[in-house]
Protein backbone atom coordinates (compact mmCIF):
# COMPACT_ATOMS: atom_id res chain seq x y z
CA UNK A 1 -14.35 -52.28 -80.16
CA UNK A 2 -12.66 -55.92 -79.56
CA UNK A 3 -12.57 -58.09 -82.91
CA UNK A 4 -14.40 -60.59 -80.96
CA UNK A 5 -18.03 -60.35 -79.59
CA UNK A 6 -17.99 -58.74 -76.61
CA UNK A 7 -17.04 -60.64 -73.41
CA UNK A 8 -18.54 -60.81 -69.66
CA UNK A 9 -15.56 -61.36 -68.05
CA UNK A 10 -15.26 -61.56 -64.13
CA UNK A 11 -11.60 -61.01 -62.37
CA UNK A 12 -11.77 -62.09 -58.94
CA UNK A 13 -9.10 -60.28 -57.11
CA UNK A 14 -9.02 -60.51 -53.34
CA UNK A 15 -8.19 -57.18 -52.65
CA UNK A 16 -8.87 -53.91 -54.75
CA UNK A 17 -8.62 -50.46 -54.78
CA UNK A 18 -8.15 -48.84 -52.36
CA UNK A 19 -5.59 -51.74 -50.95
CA UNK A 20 -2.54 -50.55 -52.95
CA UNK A 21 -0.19 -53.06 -54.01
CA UNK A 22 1.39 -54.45 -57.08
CA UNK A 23 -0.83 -57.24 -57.70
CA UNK A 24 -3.70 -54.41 -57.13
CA UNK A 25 -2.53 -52.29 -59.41
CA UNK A 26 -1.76 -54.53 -62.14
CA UNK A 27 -5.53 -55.85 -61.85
CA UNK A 28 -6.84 -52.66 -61.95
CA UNK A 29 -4.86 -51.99 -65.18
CA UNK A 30 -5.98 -55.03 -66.56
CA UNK A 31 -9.63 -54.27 -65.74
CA UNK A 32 -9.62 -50.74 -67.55
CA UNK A 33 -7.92 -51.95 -70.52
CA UNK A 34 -10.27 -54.97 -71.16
CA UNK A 35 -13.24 -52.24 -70.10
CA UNK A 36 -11.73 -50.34 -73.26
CA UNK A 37 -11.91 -52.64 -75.40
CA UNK A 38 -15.72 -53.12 -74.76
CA UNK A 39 -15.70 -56.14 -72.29
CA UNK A 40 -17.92 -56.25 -69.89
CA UNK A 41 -15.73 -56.51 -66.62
CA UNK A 42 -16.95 -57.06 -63.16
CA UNK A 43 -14.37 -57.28 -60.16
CA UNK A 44 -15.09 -59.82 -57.45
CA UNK A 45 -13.15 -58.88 -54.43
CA UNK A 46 -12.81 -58.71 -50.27
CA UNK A 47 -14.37 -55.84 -48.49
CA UNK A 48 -11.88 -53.90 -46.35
CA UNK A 49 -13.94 -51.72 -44.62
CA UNK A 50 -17.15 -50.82 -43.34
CA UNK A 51 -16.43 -47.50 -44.96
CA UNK A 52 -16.51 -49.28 -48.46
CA UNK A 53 -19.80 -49.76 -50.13
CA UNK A 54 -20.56 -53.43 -50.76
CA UNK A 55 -21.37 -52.65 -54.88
CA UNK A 56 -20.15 -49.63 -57.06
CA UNK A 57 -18.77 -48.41 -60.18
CA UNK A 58 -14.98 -47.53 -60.42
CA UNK A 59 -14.13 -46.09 -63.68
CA UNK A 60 -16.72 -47.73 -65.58
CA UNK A 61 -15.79 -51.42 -63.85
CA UNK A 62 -18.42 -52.94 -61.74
CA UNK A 63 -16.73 -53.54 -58.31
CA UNK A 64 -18.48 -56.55 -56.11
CA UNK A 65 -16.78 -56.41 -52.66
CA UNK A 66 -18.03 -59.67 -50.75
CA UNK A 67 -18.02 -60.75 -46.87
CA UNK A 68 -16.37 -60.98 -44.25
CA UNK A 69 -15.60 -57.61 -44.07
CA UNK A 70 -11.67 -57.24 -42.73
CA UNK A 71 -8.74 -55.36 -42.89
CA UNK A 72 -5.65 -56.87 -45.97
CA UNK A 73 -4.30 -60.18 -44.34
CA UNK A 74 -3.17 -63.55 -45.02
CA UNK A 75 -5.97 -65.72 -43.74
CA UNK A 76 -8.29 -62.78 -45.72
CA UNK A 77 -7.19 -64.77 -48.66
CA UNK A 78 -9.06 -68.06 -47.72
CA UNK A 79 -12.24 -66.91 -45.25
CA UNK A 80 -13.91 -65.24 -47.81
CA UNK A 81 -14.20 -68.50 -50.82
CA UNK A 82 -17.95 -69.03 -49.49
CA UNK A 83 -19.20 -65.65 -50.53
CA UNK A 84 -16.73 -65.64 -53.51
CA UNK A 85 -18.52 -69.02 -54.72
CA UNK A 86 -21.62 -67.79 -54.12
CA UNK A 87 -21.23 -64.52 -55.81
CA UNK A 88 -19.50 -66.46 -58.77
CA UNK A 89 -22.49 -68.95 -58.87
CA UNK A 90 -24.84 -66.08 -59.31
CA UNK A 91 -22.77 -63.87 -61.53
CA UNK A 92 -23.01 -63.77 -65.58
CA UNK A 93 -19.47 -64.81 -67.15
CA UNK A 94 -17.54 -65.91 -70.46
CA UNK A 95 -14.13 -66.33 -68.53
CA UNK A 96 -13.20 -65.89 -65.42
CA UNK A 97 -9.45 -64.16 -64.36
CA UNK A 98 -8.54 -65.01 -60.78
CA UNK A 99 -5.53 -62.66 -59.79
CA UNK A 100 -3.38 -64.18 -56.65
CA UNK A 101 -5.09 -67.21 -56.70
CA UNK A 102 -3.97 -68.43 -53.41
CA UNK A 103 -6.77 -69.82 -51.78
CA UNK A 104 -9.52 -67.17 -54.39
CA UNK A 105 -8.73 -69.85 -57.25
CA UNK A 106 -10.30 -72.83 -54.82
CA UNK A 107 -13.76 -70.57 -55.62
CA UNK A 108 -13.37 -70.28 -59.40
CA UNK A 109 -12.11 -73.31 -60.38
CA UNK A 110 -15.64 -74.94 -58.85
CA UNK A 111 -17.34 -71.81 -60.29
CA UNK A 112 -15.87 -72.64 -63.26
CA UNK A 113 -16.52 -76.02 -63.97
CA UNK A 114 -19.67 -76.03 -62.84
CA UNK A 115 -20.80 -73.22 -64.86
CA UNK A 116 -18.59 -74.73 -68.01
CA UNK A 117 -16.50 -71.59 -68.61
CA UNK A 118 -12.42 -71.37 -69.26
CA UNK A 119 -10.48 -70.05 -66.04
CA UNK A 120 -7.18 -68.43 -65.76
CA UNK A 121 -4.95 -67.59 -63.15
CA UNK A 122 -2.11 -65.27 -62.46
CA UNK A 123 -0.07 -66.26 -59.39
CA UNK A 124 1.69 -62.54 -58.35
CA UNK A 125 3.90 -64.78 -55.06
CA UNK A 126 6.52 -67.09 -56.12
CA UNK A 127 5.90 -70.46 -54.59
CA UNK A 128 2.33 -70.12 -54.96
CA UNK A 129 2.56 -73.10 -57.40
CA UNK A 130 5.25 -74.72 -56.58
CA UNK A 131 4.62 -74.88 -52.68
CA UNK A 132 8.38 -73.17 -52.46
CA UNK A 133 7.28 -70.06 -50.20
CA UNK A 134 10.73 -67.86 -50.52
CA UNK A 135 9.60 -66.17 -47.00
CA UNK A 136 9.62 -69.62 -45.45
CA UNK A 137 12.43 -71.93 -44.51
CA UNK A 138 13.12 -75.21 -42.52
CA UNK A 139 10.50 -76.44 -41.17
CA UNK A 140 8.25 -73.49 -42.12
CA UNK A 141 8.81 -74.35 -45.65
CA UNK A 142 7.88 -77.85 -45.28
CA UNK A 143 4.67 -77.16 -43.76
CA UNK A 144 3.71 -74.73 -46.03
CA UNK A 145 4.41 -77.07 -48.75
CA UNK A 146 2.72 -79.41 -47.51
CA UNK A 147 -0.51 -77.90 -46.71
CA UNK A 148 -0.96 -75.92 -49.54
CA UNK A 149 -0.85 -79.68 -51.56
CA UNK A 150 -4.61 -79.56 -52.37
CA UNK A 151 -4.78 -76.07 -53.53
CA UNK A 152 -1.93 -76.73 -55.99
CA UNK A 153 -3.79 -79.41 -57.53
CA UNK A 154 -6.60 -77.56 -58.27
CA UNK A 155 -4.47 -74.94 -59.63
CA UNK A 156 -2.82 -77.31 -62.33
CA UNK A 157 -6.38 -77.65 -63.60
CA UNK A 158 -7.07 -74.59 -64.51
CA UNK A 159 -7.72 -73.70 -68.41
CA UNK A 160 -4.51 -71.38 -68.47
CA UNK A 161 -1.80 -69.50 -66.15
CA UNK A 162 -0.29 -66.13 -67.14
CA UNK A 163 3.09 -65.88 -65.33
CA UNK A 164 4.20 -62.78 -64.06
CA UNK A 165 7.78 -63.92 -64.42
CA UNK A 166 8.88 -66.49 -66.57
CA UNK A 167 10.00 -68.42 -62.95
CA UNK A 168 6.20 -69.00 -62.63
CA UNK A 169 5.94 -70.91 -65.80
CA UNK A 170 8.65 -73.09 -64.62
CA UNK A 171 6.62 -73.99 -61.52
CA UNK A 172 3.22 -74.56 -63.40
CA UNK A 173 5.29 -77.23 -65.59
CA UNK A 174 6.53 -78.50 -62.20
CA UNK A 175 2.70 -79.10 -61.97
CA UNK A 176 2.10 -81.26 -64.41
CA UNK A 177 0.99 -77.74 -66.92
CA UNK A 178 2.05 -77.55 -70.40
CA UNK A 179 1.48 -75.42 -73.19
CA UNK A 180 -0.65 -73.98 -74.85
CA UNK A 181 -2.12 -73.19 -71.85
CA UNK A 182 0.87 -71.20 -70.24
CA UNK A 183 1.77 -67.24 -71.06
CA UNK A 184 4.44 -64.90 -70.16
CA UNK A 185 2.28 -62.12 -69.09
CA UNK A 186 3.99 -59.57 -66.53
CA UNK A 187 2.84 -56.99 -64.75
CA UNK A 188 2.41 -53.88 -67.39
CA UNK A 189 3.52 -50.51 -66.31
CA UNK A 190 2.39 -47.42 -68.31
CA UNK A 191 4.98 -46.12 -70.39
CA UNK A 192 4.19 -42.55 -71.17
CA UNK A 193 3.57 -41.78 -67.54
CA UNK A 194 6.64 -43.53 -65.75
CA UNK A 195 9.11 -41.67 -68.75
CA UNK A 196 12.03 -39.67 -67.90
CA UNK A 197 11.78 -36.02 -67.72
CA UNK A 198 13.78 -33.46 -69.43
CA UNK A 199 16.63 -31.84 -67.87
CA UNK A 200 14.20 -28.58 -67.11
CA UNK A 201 11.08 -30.22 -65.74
CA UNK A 202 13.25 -32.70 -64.00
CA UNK A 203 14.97 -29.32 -62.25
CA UNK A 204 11.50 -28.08 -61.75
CA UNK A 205 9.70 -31.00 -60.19
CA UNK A 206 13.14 -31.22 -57.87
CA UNK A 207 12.31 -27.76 -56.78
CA UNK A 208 8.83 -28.38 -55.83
CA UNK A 209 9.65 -31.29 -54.06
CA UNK A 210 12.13 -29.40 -51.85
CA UNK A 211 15.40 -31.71 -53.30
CA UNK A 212 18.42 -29.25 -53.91
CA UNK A 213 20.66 -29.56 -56.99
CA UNK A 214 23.30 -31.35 -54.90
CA UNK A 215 21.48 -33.47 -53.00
CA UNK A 216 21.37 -37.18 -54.58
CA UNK A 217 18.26 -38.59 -53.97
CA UNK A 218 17.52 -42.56 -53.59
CA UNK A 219 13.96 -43.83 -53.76
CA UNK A 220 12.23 -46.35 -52.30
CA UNK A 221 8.48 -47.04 -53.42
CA UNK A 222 6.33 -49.84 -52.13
CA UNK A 223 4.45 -50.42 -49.02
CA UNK A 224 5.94 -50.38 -46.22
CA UNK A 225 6.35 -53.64 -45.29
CA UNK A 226 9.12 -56.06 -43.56
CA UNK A 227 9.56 -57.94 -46.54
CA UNK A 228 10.44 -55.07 -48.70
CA UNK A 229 13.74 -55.27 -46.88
CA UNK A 230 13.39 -51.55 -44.80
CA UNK A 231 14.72 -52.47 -41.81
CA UNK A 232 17.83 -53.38 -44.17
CA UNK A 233 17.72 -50.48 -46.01
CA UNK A 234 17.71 -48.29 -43.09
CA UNK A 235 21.00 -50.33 -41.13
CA UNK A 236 22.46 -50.02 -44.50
CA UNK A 237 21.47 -46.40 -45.12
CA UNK A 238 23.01 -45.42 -41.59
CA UNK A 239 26.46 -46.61 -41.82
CA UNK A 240 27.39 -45.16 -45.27
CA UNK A 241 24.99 -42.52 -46.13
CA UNK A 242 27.00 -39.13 -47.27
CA UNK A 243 25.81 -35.78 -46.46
CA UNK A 244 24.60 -34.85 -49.60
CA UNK A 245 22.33 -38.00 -49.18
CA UNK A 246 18.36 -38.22 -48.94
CA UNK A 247 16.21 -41.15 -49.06
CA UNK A 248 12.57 -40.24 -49.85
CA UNK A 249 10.28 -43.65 -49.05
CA UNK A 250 7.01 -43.81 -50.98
CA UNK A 251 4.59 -45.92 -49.87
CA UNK A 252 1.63 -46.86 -47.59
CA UNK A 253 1.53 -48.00 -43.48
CA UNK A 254 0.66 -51.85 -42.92
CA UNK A 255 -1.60 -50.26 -40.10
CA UNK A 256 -2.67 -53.45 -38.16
CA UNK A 257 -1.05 -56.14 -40.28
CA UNK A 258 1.94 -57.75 -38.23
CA UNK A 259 4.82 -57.09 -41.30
CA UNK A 260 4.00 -53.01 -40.81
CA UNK A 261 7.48 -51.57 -40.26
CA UNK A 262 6.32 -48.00 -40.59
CA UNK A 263 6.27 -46.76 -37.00
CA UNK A 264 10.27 -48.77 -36.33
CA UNK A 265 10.79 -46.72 -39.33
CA UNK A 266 9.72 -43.48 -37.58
CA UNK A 267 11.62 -44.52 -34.48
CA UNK A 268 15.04 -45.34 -35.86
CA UNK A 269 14.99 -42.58 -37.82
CA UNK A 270 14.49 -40.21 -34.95
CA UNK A 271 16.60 -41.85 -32.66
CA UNK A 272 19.73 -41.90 -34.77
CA UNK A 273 18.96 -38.07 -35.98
CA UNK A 274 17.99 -38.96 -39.59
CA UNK A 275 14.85 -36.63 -40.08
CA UNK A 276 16.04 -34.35 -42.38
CA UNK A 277 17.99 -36.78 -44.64
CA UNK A 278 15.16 -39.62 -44.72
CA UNK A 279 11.82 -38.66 -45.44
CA UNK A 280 8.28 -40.62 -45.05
CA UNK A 281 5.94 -39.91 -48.32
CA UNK A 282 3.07 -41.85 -47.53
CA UNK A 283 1.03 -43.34 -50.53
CA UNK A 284 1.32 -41.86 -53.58
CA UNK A 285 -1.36 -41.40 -56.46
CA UNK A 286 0.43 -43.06 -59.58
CA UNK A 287 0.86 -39.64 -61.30
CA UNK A 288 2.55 -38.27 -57.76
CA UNK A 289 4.66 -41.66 -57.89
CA UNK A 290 5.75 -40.99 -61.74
CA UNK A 291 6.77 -37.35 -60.91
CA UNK A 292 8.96 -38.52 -57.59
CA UNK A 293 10.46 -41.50 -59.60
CA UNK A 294 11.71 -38.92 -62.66
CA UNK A 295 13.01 -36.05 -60.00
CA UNK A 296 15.30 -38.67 -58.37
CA UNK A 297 18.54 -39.96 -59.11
CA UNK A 298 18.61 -43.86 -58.04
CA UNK A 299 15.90 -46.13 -57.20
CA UNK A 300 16.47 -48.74 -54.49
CA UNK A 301 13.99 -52.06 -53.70
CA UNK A 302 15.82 -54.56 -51.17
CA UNK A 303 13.06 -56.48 -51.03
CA UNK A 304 13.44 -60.42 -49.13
CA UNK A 305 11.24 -61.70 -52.15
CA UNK A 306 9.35 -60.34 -55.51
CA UNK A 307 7.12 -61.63 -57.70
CA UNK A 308 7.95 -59.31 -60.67
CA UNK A 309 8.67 -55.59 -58.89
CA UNK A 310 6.46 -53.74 -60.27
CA UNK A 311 8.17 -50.81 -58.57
CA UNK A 312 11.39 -51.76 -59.89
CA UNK A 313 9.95 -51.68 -63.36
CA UNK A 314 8.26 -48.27 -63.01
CA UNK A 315 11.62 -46.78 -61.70
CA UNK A 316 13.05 -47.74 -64.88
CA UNK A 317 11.08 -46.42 -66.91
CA UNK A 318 11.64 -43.09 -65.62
CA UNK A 319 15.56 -44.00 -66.14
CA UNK A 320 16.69 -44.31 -62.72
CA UNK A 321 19.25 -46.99 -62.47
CA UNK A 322 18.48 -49.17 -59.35
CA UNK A 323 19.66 -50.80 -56.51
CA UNK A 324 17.99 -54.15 -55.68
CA UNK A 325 18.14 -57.37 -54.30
CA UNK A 326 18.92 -60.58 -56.36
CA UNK A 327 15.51 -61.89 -56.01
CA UNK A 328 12.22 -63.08 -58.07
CA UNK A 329 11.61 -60.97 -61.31
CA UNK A 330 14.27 -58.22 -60.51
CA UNK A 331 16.23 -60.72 -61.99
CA UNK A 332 13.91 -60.54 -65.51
CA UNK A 333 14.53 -56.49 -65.52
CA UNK A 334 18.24 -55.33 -63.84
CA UNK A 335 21.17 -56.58 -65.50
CA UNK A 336 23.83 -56.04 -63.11
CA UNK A 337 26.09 -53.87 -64.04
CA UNK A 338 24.22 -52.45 -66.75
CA UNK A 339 21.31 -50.63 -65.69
CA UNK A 340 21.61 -51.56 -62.03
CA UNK A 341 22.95 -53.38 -59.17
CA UNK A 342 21.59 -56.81 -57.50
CA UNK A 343 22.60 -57.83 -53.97
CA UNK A 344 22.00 -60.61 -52.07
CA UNK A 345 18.93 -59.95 -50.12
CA UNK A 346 18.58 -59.20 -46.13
CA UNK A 347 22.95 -58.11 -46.33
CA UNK A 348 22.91 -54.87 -45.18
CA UNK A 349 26.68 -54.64 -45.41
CA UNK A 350 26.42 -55.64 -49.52
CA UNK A 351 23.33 -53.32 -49.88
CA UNK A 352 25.74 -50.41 -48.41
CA UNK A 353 28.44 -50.97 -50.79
CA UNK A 354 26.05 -51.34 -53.67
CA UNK A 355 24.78 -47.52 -52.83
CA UNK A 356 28.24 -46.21 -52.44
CA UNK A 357 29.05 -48.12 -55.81
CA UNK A 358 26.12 -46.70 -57.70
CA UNK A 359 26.81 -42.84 -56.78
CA UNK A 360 30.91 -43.18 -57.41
CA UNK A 361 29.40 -44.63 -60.87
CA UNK A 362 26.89 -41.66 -61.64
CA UNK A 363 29.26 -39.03 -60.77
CA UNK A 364 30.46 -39.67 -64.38
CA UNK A 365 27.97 -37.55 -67.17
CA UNK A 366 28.55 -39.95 -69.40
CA UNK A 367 27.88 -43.27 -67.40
CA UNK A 368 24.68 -41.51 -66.13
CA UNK A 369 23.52 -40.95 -68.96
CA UNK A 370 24.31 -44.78 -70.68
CA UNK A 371 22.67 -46.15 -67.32
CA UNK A 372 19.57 -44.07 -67.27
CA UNK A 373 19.36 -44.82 -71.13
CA UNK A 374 19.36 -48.54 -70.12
CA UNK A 375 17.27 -48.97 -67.63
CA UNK A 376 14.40 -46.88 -69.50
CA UNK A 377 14.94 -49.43 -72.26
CA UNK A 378 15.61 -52.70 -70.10
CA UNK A 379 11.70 -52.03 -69.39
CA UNK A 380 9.53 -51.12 -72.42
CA UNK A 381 8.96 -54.80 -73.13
CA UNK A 382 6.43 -54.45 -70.45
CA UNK A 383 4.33 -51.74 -71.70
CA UNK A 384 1.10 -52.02 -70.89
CA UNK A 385 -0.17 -52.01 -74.01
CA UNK A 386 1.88 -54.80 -75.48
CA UNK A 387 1.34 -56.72 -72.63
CA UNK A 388 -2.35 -55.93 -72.03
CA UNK A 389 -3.29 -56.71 -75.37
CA UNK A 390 -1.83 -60.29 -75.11
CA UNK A 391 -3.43 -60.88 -72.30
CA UNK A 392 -6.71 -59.60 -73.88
CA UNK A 393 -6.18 -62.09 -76.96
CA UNK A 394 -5.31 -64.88 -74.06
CA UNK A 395 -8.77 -64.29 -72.57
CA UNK A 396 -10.62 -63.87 -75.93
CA UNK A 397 -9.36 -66.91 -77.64
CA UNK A 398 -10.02 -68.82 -74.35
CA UNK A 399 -13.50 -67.95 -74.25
CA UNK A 400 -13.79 -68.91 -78.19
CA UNK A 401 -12.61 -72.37 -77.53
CA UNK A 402 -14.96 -72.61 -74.80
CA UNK A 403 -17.65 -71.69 -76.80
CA UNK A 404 -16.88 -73.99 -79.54
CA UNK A 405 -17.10 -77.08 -76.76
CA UNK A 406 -20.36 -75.61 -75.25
CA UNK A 407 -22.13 -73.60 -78.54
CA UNK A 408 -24.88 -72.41 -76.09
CA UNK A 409 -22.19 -71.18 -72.94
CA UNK A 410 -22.29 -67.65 -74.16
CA UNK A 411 -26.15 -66.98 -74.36
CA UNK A 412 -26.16 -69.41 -70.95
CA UNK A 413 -26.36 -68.29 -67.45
């Protein structure tokens, strides 16, 4: 039971299982560990499908998916702030937790205020402060700055931010924010699930995957998406992948969304007689995921842009050194050199030389072992249990305060 009374606590997330995704994931965490610490937590988010029921329970969380019902896309995270006000209006809550506010933290900041309860956000996109979009440039960029202006003011007034990176707290000071009210809160991974594996299981699991003792296996997870840098890692993967080679991808289709590269995926593989040294996984359950990640030798995640890298981090922790692009919060996990490589992203020809680097490096027993040993430990910072319990004490003391200000807020509506 939490040291504090109990807390209603809403997280309005605009998309939810079963949309897999870091920021998703990292909610859902979130959501189950406050839930365990007997909160009350209800999850406000987008409906996805007709298929989907509009109210349920998911693993003891109330799940509220609102109108318009549509498939994961950008505008999805603005046409839905009616129903999300109007479901946060209605809705009983001590604090409210908007994850990815982009556009969802319009809703609860007006909630918020008008109901006279704390709000915090947790941007998961660089830029979404700032204005700086990394996918955008030129004029693009300006635009974008430009007419996300509003939004970003009503972001710098909410009660508190929880950066995923520590980059994010530099661009809510570029806001005008200031402590107390920011936290270094990354995404948490589970650390006794995404562990290495011991020399026999890790043979075992190898087996049942169909992976031979020679083979060297490289791992992609994450959806597939154009801005996870696939299209590089296939050019890439083509010009100096060695026989004893195999690059296992696990992750979900875009299906619809205009970034899905999984059926160019399909195609180049096929037409340059790849099929039996890539392979297409699909999405995997996080269990499935953990058991891939320790079988495996080297992780690779080429994205264009991260937040944090959530798959990065998990990787890790199973001690696979990594191959990844300079970019967003790989830069708060991989130490080049150390535990992994960074690249410049969108270079195929660098991104080829960094995979040729990392196997001539691993073919030593003791470097494989001093790398694996790093990049397990590079990572346990971000335990979810260290991090999810400072975010818990973020969320209770916030609520405290606000009940200090308004003595009657928590018996209120």
């Amino acid at each position: 039971m939490p040291s504090t009374p109990p807390l209603r606590i809403a997280i309005v997330s605009t998309y939810y299982r079963p949309v897999i995704g870091g920021a998703e994931t990292s909610t859902e965490r979130l959501a189950l560990y406050l839930q365990g610490k007997g909160h009350h937590v209800q999850v406000l988010t987008k409906r996805t499908s007709d298929s989907l029921l509009w109210r349920e329970t998911i693993d003891g969380i109330d799940v509220h998916r609102l109108a318009p019902t549509g498939a994961r896309s950008a505008a999805g995270k603005w046409v839905w702030l009616p129903w999300l006000l109007a479901a946060l209006m209605r809705a009983h809550f001590d604090v409210v937790c908007v994850s990815d506010p982009r556009g969802s933290a319009l809703a609860a900041w007006v909630a918020a205020r008008l109901r006279r309860r704390p709000l915090l956000i947790q941007p998961h996109t660089e830029g979404a402060l700032s204005g700086a979009h990394p996918g955008k440039t030129g004029v693009a960029a300006a635009v974008n700055r430009w007419a996300t202006w509003p939004a970003r003011i009503i972001y710098s007034r909410a009660d508190a931010v929880a950066g995923v990176t520590r980059a994010m707290l530099v661009e809510a000071r570029s806001i005008g924010m200031s402590q107390p009210g920011l936290h270094y809160l990354p995404n948490p991974f589970d650390a006794s699930m995404f562990a290495p594996a011991s020399d026999e299981s890790r043979r075992a699991l190898r087996s049942s995957f169909g992976w031979s003792p020679g083979e060297i296996v490289f791992l992609f997870t994450g959806r597939l998406s154009v801005e996870k840098g696939l299209k590089d890692l296939l050019l890439a993967w083509r010009e100096v992948a060695r026989p004893e080679w195999k690059l296992a991808l696990a992750g979900p289709a875009m299906s619809g969304h205009p970034w899905d590269v999984s059926a160019w995926i399909e195609s180049f593989v096929h037409v340059n007689a790849l099929d039996g040294r890539v392979s297409m996984l699909g999405a995997c359950a996080p269990t499935e995921l953990a058991r891939r990640m320790a079988a495996a030798d080297i992780a690779v995640q080429p994205s264009h842009f991260e937040a944090q890298g959530l798959a990065a981090v998990e990787a890790m922790g199973c001690g696979l050194p990594i191959v990844a692009t300079d970019v967003g919060g790989h830069r708060e996990s991989i130490v080049h050199g150390v535990n992994g490589l960074l690249v410049p992203p969108r270079d195929t020809r660098a991104l080829g030389a960094a995979l040729l680097q990392m196997t001539d490096i691993l073919a030593d027993p003791d470097h494989r072992r001093k790398w694996r040993a790093a990049a397990r430990a590079s990572v346990l910072p971000f335990d979810q249990d260290e991090v999810l319990g400072r975010f818990a004490s973020v969320l209770e003391d916030l609520a405290a305060h606000a009940s200090m200000r308004d003595p009657a807020g928590r018996q209120g509506t």
